[in-house]
Protein backbone atom coordinates (compact mmCIF):
# COMPACT_ATOMS: atom_id res chain seq x y z
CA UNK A 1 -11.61 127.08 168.32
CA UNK A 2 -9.79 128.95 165.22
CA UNK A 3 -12.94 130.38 164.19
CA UNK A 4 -12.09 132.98 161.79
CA UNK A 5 -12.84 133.05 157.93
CA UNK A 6 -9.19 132.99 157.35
CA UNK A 7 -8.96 129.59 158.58
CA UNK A 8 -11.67 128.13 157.62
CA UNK A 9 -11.98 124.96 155.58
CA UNK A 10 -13.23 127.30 152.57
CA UNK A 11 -10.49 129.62 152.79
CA UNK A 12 -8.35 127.06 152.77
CA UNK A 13 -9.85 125.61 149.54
CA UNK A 14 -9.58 128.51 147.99
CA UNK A 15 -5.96 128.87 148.37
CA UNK A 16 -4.95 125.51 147.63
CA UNK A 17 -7.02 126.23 143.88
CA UNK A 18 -4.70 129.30 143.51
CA UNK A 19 -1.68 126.31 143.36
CA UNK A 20 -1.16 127.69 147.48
CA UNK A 21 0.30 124.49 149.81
CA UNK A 22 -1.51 124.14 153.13
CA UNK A 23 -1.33 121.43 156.03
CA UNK A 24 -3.39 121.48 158.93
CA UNK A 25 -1.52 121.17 162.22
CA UNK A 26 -3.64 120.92 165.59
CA UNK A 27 -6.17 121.89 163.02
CA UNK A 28 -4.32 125.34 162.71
CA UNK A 29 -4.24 126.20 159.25
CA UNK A 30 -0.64 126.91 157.90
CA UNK A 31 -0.10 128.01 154.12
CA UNK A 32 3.34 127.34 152.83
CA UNK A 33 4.46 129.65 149.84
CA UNK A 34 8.00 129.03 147.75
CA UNK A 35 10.48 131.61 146.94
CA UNK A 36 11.92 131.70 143.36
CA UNK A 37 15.06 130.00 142.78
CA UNK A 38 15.94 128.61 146.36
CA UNK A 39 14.20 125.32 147.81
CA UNK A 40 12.95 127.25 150.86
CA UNK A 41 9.14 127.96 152.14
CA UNK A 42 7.47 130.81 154.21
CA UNK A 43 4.72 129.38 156.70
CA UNK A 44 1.84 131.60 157.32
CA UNK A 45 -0.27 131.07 160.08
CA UNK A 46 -3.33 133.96 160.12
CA UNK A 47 -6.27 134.90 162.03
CA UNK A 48 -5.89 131.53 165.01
CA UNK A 49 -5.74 131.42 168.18
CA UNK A 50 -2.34 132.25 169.77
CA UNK A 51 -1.06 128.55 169.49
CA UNK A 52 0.41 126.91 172.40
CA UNK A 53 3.80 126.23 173.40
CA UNK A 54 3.18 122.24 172.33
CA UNK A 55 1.75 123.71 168.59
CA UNK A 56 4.75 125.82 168.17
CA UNK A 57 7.01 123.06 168.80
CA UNK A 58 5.04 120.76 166.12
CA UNK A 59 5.19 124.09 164.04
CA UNK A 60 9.01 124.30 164.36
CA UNK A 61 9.56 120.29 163.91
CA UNK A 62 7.80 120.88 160.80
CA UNK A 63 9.52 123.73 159.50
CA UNK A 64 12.56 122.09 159.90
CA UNK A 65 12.07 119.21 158.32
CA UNK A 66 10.39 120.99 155.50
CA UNK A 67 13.05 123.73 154.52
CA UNK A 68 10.57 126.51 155.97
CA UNK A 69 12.40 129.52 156.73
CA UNK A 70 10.23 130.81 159.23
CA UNK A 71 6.29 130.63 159.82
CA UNK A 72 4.16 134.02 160.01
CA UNK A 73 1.97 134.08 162.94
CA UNK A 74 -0.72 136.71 163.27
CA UNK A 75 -3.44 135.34 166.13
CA UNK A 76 -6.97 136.94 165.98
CA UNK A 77 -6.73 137.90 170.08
CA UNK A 78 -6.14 141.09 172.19
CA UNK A 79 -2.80 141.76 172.86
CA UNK A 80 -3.35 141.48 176.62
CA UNK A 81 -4.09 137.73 176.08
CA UNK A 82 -0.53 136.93 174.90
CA UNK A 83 0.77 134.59 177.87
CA UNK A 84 4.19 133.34 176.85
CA UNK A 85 7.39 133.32 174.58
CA UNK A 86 9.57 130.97 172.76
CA UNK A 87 12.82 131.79 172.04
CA UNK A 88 12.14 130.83 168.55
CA UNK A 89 9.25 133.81 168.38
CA UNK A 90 10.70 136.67 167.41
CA UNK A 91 8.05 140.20 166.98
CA UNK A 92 8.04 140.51 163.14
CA UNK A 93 9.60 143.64 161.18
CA UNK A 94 6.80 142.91 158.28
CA UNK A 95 3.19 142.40 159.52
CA UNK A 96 0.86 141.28 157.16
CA UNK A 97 -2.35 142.55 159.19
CA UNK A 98 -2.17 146.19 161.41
CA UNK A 99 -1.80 145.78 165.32
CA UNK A 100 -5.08 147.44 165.62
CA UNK A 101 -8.74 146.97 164.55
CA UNK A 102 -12.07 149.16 165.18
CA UNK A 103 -14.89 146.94 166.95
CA UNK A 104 -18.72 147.87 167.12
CA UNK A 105 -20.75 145.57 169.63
CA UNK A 106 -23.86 144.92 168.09
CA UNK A 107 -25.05 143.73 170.90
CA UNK A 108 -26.94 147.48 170.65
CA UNK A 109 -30.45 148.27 169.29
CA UNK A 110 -29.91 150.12 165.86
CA UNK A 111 -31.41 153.51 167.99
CA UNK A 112 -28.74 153.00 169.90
CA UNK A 113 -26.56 152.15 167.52
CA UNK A 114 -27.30 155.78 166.05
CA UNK A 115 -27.04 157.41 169.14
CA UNK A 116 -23.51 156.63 169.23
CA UNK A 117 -22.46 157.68 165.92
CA UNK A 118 -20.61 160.91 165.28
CA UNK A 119 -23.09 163.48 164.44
CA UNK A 120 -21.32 164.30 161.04
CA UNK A 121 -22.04 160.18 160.33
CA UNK A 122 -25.27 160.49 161.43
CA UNK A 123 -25.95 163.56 159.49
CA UNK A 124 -24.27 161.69 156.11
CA UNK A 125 -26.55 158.53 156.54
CA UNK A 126 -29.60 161.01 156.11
CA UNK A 127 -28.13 163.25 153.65
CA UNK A 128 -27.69 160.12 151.04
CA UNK A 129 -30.66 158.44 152.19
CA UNK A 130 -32.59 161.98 151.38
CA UNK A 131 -31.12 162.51 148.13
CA UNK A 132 -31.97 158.99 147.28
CA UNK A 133 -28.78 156.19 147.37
CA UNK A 134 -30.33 152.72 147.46
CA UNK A 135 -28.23 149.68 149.46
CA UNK A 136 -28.61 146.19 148.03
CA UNK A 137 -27.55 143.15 149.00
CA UNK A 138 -26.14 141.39 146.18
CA UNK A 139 -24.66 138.56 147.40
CA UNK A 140 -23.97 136.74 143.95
CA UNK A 141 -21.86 136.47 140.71
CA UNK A 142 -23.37 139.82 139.22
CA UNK A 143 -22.74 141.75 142.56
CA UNK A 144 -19.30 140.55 142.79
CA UNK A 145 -18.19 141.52 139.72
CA UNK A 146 -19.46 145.46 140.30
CA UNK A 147 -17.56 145.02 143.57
CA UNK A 148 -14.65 144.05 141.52
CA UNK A 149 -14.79 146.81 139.15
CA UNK A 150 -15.18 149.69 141.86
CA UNK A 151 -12.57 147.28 143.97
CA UNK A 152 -9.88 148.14 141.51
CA UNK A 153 -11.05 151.32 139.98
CA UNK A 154 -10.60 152.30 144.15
CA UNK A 155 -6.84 150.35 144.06
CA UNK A 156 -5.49 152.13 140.73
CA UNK A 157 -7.02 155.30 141.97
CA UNK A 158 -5.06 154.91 145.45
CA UNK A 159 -1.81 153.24 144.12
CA UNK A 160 -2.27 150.32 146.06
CA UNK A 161 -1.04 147.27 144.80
CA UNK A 162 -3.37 144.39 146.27
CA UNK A 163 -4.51 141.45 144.96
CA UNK A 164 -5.16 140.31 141.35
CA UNK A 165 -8.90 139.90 140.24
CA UNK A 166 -8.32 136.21 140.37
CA UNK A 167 -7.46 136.20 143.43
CA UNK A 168 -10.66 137.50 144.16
CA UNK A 169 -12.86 136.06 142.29
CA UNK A 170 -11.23 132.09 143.45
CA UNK A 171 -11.95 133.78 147.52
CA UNK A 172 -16.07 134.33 145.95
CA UNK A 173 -15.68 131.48 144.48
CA UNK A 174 -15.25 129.51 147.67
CA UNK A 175 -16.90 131.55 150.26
CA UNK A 176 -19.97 132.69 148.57
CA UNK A 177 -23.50 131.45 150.34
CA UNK A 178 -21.16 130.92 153.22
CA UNK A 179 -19.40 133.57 154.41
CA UNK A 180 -19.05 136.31 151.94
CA UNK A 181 -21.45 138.64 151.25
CA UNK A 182 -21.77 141.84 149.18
CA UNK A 183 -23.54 145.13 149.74
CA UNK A 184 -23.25 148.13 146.92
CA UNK A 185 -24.81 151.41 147.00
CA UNK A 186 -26.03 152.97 144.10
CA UNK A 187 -27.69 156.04 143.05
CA UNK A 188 -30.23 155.74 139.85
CA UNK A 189 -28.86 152.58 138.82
CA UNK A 190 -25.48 153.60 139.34
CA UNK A 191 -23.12 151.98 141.66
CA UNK A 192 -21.33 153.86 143.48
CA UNK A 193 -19.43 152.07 146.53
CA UNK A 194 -19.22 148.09 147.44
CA UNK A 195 -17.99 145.82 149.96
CA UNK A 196 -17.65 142.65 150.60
CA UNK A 197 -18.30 141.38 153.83
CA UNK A 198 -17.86 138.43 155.70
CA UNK A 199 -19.45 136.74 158.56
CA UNK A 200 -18.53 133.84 160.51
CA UNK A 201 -19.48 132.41 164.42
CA UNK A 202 -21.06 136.12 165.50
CA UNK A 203 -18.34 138.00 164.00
CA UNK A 204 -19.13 139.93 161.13
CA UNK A 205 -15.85 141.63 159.46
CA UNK A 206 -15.54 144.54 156.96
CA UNK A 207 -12.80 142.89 154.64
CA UNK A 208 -12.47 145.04 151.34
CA UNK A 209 -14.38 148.19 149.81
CA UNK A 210 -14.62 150.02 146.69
CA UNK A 211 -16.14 153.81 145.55
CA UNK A 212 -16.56 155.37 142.98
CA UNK A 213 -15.20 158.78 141.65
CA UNK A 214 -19.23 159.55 140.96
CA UNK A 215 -21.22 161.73 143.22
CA UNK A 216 -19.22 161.88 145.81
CA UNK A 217 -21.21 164.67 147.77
CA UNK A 218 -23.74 161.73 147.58
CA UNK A 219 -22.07 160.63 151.07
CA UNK A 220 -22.99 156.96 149.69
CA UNK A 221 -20.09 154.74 152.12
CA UNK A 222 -21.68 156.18 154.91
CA UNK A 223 -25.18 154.41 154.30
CA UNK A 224 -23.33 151.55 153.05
CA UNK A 225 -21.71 150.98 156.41
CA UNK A 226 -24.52 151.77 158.44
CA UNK A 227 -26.56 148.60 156.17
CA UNK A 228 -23.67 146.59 156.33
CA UNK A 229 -23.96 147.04 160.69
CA UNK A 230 -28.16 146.05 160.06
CA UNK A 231 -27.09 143.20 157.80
CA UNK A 232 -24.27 142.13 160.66
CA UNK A 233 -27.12 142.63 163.55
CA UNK A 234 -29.88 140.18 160.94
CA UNK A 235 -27.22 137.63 160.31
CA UNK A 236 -26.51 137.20 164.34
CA UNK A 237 -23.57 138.87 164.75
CA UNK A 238 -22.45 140.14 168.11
CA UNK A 239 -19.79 142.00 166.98
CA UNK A 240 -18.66 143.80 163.73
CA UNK A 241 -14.43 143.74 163.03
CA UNK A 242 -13.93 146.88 160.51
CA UNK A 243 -10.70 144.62 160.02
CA UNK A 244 -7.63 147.26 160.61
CA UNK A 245 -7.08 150.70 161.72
CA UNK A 246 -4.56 152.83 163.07
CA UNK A 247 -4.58 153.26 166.53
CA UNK A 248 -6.69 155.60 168.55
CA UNK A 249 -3.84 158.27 168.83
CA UNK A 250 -3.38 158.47 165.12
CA UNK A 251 -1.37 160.98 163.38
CA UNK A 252 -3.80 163.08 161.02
CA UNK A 253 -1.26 163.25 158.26
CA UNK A 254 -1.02 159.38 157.80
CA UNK A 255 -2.04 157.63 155.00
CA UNK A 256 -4.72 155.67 156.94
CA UNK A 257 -6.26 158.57 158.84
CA UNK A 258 -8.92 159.03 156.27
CA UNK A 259 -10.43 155.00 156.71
CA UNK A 260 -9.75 155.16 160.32
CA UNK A 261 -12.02 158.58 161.15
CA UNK A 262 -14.35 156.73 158.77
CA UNK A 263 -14.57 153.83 160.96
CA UNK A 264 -14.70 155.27 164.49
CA UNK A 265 -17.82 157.33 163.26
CA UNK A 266 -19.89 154.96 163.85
CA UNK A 267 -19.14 154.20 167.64
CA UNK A 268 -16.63 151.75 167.74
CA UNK A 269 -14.24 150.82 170.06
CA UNK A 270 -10.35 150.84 169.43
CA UNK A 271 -8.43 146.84 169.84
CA UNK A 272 -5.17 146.58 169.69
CA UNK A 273 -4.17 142.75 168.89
CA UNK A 274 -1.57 140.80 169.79
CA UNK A 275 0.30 141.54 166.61
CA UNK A 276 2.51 139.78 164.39
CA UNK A 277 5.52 137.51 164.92
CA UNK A 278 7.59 135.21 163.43
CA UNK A 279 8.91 131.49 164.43
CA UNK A 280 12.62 131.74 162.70
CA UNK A 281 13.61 128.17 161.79
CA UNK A 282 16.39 129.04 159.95
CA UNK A 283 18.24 132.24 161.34
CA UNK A 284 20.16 132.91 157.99
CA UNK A 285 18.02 132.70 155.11
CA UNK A 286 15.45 134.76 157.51
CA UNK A 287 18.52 137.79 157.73
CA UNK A 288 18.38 137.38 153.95
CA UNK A 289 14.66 137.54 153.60
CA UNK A 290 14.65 140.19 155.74
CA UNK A 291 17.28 142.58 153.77
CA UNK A 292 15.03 141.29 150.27
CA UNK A 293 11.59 142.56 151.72
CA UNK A 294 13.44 145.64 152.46
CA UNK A 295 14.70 146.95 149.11
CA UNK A 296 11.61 145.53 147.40
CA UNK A 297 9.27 147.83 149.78
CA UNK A 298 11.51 150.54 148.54
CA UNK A 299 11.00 149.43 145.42
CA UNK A 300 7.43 149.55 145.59
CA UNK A 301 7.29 152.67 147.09
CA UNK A 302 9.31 154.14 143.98
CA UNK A 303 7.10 152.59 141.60
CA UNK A 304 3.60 154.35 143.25
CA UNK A 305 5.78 157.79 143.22
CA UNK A 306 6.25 157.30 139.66
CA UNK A 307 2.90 155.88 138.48
């Protein structure tokens, strides 16, 4: 079963109202995006099971006939579950999602739970929970749109480019009183951190997050997590994906470092997935796309240095 939010049928609506192509193939949800100027597509399969060696032929028969470069594949299993190659399957240069992920089994009591946080986490959840940050759920229009606004206050503040409020607000849009929910902290009717959250089949996944530059001392994420793990355990989850991370021998120095200590605070366990890879249909334009991405990740790169 390809159980995960990213391929479910309201994901799927969602990107086909954003003008996104998708086909369903062995009910494996494939988006199809055009480049500029050329009459070529790239295929993106994400969050699936690894498809089998009959899929990927269907997959390549497709492609072909469909001037699809090459299809993205980045399966939601462990990497030790990978059983086979295809010629055609190539590891990819440009992953999409990180090779690892944080898990917490919720499984746990929430004493237990506690018991395995880092003490500094534990000590944070009290400190803002003594000094008086409120977590509500606000799983509707008005909540998303503070998420939104500490979203992208959190984005320009970071230099990351993501994507466009549209794009987010068309993903509410489609997964709201579904899947998505939100959870923002505040502190005397200020908000101060968000994320949206989404929960599917016993998984419950931390997807995106936003804080503000207010009262930081406040320690405010850390009771927002440890709510969003309570809301997880309440909605029936068995597990909670904090959605990437670097992996468990991290260099300090990396850009990541800060999310990932963040994460494995609060007892989780380091997975490392069975990454991302590419079926190459055509072997030339996918040298070409290849040498593109390149120059316009430098290019992007520049640009934060500069902004």
């Amino acid at each position: 079963m390809n159980n995960h939010p990213l391929q479910s049928e309201s994901w799927e609506k969602a990107r086909k109202q954003m003008g996104v192509e998708t086909r369903r193939i062995d009910d494996f949800l494939l988006t199809l995006h055009k480049i500029p100027l050329i009459n070529y597509k790239i295929g993106y399969l994400p969050r699936s099971q690894m498809p089998n060696k009959q899929t990927l032929k269907k997959l390549y028969e497709f492609g072909e006939v469909n001037h699809v470069i090459f299809i993205k594949i980045e399966p939601y299993e462990e990497k030790s579950k990978l059983q086979f190659k295809s010629k055609y399957l190539v590891q990819s240069n440009h992953p999409l999602f990180p090779a690892w992920t944080q898990v917490l089994d919720l499984n746990k009591s929430e004493d237990e739970l506690l018991k395995s946080f880092h003490p500094k986490t534990r000590y944070n959840i009290r400190l803002a929970e003594k000094k008086g940050v409120v977590i509500k759920e606000e799983s509707n229009n008005k909540g998303f749109e503070t998420f939104a606004r500490l979203y992208f206050e959190t984005t320009k503040r970071q230099k990351y480019f993501g994507h466009d409020y549209k794009y987010h607000k068309t993903i509410w849009e489609n997964l709201k009183n579904k899947i998505s929910h939100i959870l923002t902290a505040y502190y005397q009717n200020i908000p101060l951190a968000s994320y949206q959250l989404f929960y599917l089949d016993g998984t419950f996944y931390y997807v995106y997050g936003g804080t503000s530059n207010q009262y930081r001392n406040l320690m405010a994420s850390n009771l927002l997590m440890w709510e969003a793990i309570k809301l997880g355990k309440k909605l029936g989850a068995k597990k909670f994906d904090m959605w990437g991370s670097l992996p468990p021998d991290y260099d300090q120095s990396h850009a990541w470092s800060g999310f990932t200590r963040f994460k494995q605070g609060y007892g989780t366990k380091f997975v490392e997935m069975v990454g991302s890879y590419d079926l190459v249909i055509n072997p030339f334009f996918y040298k070409i796309y290849n040498f593109i991405y390149v120059l316009r990740e430098f290019a992007l790169k520049l640009k934060r240095q500069i902004t």
